[in-house]
PDB file of N, CA and C in Angstrom:
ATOM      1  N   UNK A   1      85.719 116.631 124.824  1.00  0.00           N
ATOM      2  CA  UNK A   1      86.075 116.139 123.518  1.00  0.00           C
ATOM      3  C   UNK A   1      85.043 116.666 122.520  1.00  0.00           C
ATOM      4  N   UNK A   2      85.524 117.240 121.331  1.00  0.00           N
ATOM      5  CA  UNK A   2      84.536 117.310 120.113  1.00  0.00           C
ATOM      6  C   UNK A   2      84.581 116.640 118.906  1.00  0.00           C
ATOM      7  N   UNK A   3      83.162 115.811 118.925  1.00  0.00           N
ATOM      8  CA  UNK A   3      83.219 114.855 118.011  1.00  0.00           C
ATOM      9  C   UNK A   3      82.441 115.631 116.600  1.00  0.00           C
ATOM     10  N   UNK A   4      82.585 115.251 115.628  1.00  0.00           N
ATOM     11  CA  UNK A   4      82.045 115.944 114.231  1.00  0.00           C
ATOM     12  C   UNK A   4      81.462 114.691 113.680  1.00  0.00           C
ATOM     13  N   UNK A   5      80.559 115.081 112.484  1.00  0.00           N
ATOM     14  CA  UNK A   5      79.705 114.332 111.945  1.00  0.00           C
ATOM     15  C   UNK A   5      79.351 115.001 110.448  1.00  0.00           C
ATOM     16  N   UNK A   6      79.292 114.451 109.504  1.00  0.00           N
ATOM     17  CA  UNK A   6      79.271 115.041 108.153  1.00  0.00           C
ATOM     18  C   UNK A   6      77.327 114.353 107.696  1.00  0.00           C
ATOM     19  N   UNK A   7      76.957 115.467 107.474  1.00  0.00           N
ATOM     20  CA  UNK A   7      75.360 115.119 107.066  1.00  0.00           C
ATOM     21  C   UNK A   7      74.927 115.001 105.561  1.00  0.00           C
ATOM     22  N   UNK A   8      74.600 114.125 104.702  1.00  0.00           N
ATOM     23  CA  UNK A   8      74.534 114.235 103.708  1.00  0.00           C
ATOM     24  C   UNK A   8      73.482 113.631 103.073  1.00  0.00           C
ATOM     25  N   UNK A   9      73.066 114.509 101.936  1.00  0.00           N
ATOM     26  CA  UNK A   9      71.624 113.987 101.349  1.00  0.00           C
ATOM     27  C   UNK A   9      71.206 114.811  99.850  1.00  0.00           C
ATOM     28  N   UNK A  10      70.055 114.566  99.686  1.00  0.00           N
ATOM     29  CA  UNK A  10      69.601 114.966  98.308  1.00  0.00           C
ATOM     30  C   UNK A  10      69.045 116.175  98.681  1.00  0.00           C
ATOM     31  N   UNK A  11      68.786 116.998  97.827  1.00  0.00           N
ATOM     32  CA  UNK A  11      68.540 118.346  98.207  1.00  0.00           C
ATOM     33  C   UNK A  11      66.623 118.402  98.624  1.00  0.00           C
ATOM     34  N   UNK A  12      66.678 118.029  99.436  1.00  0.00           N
ATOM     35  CA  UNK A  12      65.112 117.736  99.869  1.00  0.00           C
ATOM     36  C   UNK A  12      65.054 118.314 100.955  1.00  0.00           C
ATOM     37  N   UNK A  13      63.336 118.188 101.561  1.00  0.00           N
ATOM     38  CA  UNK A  13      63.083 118.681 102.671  1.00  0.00           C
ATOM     39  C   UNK A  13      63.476 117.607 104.036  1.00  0.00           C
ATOM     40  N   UNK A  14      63.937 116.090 103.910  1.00  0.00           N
ATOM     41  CA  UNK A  14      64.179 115.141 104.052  1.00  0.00           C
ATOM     42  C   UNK A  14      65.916 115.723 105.172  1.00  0.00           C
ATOM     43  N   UNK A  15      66.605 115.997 104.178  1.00  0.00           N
ATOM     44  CA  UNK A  15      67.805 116.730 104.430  1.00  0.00           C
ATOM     45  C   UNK A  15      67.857 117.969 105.576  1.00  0.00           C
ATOM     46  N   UNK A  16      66.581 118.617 105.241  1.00  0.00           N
ATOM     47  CA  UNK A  16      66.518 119.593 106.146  1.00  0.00           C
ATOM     48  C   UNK A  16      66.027 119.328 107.700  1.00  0.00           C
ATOM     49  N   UNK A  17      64.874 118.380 107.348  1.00  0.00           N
ATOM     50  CA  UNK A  17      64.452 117.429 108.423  1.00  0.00           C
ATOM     51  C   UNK A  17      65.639 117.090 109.530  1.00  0.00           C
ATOM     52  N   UNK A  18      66.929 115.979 108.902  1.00  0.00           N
ATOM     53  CA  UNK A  18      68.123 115.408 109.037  1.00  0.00           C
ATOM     54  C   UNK A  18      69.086 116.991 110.266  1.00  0.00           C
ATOM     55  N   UNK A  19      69.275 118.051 109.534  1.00  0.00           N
ATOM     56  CA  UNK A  19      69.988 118.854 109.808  1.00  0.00           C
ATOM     57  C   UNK A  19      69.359 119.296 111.207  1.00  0.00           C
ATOM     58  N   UNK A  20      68.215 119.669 111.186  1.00  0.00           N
ATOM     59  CA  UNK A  20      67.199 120.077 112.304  1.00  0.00           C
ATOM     60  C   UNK A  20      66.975 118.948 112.848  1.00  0.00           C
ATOM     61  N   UNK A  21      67.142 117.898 113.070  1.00  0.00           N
ATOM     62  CA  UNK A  21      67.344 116.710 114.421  1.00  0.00           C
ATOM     63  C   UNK A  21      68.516 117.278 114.647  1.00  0.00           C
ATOM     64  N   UNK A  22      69.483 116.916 114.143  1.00  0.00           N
ATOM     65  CA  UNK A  22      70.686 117.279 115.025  1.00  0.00           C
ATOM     66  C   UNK A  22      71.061 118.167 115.369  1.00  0.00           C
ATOM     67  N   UNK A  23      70.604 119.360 115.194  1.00  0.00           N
ATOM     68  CA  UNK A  23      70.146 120.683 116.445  1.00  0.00           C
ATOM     69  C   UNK A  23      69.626 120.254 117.101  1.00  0.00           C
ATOM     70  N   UNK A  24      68.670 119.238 117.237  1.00  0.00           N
ATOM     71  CA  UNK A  24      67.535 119.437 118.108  1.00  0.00           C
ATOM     72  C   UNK A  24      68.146 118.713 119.365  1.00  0.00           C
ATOM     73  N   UNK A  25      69.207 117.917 118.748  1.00  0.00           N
ATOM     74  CA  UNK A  25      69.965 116.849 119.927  1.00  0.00           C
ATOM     75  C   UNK A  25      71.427 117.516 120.051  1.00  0.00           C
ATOM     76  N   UNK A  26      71.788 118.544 120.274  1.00  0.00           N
ATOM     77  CA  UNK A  26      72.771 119.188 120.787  1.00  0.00           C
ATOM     78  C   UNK A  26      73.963 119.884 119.719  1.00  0.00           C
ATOM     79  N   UNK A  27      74.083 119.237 118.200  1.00  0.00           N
ATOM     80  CA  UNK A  27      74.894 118.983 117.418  1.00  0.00           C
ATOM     81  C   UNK A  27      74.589 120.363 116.872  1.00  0.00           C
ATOM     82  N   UNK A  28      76.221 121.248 116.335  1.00  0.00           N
ATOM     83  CA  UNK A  28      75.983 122.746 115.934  1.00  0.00           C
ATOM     84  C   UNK A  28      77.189 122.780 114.575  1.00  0.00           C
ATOM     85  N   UNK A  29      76.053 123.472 113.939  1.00  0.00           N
ATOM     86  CA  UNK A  29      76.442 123.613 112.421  1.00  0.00           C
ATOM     87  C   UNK A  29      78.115 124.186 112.496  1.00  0.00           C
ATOM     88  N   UNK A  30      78.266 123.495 111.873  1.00  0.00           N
ATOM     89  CA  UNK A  30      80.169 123.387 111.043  1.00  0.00           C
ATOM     90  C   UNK A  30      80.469 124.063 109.871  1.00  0.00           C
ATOM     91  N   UNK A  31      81.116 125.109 109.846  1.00  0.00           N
ATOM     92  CA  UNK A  31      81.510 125.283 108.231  1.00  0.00           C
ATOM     93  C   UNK A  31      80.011 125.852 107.861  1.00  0.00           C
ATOM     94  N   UNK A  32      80.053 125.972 106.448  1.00  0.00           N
ATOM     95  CA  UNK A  32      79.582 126.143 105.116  1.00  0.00           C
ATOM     96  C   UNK A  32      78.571 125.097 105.188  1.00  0.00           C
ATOM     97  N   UNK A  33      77.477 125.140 104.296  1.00  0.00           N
ATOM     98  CA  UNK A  33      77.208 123.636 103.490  1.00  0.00           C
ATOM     99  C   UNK A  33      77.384 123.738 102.200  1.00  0.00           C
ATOM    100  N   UNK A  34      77.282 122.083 101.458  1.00  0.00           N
ATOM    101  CA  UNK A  34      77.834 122.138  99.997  1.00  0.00           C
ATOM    102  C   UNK A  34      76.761 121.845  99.585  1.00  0.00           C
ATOM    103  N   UNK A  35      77.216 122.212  98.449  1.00  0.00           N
ATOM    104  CA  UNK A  35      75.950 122.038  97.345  1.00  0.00           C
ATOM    105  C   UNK A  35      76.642 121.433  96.059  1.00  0.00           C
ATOM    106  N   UNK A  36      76.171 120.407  95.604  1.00  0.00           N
ATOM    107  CA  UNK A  36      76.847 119.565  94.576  1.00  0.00           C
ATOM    108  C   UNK A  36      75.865 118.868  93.503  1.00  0.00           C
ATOM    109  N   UNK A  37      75.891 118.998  92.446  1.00  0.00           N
ATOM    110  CA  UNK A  37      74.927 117.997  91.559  1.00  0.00           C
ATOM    111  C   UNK A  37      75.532 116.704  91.184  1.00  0.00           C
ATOM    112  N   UNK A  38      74.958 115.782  91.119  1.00  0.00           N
ATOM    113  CA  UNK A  38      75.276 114.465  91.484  1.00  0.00           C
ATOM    114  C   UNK A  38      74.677 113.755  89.726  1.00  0.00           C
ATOM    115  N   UNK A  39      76.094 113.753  88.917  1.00  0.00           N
ATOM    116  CA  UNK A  39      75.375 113.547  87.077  1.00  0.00           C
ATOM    117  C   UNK A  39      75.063 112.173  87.259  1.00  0.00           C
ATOM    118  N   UNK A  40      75.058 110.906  88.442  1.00  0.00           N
ATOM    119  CA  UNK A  40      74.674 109.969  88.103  1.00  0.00           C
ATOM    120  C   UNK A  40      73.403 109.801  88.529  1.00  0.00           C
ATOM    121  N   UNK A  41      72.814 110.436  89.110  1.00  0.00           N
ATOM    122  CA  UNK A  41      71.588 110.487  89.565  1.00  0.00           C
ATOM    123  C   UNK A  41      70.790 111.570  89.211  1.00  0.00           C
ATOM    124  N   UNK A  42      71.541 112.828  88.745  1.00  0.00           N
ATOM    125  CA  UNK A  42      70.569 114.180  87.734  1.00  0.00           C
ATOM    126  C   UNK A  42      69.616 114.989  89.232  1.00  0.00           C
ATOM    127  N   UNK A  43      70.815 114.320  90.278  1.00  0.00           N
ATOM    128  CA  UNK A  43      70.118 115.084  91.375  1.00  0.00           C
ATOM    129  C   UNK A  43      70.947 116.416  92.108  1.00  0.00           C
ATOM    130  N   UNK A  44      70.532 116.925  92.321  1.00  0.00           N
ATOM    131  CA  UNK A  44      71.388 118.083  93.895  1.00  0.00           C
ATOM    132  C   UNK A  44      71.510 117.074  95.082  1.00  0.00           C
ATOM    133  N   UNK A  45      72.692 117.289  95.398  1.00  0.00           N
ATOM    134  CA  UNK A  45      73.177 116.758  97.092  1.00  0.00           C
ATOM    135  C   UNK A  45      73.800 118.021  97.748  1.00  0.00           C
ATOM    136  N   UNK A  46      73.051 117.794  99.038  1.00  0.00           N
ATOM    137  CA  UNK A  46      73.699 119.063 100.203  1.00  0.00           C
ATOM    138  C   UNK A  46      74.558 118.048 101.404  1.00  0.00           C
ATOM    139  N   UNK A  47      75.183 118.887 101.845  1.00  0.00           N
ATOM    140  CA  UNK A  47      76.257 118.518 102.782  1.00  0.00           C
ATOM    141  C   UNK A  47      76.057 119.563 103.819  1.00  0.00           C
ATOM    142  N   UNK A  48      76.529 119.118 105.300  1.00  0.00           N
ATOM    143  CA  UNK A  48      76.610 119.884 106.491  1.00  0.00           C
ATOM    144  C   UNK A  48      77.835 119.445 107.217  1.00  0.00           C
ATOM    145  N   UNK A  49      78.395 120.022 107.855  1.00  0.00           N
ATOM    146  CA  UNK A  49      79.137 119.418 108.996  1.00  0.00           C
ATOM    147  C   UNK A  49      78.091 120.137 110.259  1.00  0.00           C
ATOM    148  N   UNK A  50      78.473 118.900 111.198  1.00  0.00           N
ATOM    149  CA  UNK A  50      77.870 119.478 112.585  1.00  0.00           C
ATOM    150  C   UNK A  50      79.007 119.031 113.632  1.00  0.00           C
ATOM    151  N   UNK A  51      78.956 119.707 114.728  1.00  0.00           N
ATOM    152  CA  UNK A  51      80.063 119.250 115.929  1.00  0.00           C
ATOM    153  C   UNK A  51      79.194 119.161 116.902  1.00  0.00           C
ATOM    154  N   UNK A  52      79.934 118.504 118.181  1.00  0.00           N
ATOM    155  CA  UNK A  52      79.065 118.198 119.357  1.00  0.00           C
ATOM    156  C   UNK A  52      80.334 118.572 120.670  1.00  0.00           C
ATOM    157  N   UNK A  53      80.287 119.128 122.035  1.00  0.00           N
ATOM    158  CA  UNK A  53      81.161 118.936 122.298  1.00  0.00           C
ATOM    159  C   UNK A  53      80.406 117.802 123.414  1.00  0.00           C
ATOM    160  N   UNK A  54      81.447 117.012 123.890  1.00  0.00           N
ATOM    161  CA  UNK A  54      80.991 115.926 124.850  1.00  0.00           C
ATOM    162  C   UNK A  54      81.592 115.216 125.967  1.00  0.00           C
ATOM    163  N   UNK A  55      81.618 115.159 127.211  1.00  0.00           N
ATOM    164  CA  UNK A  55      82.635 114.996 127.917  1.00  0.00           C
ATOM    165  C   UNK A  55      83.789 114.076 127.700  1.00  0.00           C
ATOM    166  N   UNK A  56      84.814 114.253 128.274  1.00  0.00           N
ATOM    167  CA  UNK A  56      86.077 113.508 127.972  1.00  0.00           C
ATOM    168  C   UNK A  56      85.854 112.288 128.534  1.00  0.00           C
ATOM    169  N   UNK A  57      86.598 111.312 127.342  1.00  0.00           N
ATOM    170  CA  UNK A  57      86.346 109.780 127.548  1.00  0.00           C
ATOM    171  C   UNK A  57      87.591 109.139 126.187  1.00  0.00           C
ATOM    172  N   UNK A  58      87.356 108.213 126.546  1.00  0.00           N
ATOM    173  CA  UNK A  58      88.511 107.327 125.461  1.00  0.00           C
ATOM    174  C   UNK A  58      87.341 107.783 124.241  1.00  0.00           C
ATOM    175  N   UNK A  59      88.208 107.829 122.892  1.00  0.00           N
ATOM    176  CA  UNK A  59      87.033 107.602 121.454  1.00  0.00           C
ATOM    177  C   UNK A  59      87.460 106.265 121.338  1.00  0.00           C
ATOM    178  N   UNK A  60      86.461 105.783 120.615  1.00  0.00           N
ATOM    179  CA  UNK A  60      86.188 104.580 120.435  1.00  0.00           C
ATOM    180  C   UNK A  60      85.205 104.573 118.742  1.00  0.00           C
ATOM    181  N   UNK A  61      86.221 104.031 118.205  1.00  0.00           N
ATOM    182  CA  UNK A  61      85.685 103.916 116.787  1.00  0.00           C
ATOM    183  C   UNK A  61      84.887 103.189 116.538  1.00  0.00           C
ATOM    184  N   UNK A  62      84.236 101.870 117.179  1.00  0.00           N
ATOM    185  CA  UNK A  62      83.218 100.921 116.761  1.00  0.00           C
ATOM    186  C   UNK A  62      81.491 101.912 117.854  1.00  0.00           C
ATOM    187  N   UNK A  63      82.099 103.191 118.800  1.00  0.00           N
ATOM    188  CA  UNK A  63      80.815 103.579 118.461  1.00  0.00           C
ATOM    189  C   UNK A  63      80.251 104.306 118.321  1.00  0.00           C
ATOM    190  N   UNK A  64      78.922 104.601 117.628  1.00  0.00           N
ATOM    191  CA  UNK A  64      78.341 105.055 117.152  1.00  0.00           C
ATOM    192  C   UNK A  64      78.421 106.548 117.651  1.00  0.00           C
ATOM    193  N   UNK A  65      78.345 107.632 117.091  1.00  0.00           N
ATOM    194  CA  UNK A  65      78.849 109.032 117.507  1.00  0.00           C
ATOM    195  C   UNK A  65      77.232 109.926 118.309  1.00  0.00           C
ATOM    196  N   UNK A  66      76.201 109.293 117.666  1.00  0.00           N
ATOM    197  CA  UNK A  66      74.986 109.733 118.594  1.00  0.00           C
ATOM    198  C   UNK A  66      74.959 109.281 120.181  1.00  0.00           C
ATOM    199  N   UNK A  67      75.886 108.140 120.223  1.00  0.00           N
ATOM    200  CA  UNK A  67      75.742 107.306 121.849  1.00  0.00           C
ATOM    201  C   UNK A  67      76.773 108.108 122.463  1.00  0.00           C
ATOM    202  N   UNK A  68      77.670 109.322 122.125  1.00  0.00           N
ATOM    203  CA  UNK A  68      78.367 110.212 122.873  1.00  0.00           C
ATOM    204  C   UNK A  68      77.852 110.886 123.547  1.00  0.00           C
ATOM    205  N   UNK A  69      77.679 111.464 125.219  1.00  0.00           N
ATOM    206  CA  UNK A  69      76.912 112.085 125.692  1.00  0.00           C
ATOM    207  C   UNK A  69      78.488 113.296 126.445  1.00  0.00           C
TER     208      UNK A  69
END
């Protein structure tokens, strides 16, 4: 099964931090990333998708997508 996960944050090193854990725990870059300015906050936000693939099992929406192995 491949589960996806959308990463999102302010355009910081914080974000980059975020993106590089989840390489670091199996999860592989998706797509593009976005880049968006955010006028209520006068900030940049970046976006990632990441995928994971993970053995077959029922999904289960109440959990959490890191507890997929």
């Amino acid at each position: 099964m491949q589960i996806y996960r959308y990463l999102t944050g302010e355009d910081d090193s914080a974000f980059c931090h975020k993106v590089t854990k989840a390489l670091s725990e199996g999860w592989e870059l998706y797509g593009s990333p976005s880049y968006t300015f955010d006028p209520a906050e006068k900030k940049m936000k970046c976006g990632q998708a990441v995928t994971r693939i993970v053995a077959d099992q029922p999904y289960n929406p109440d959990k959490k997508l890191i507890d997929y192995r």
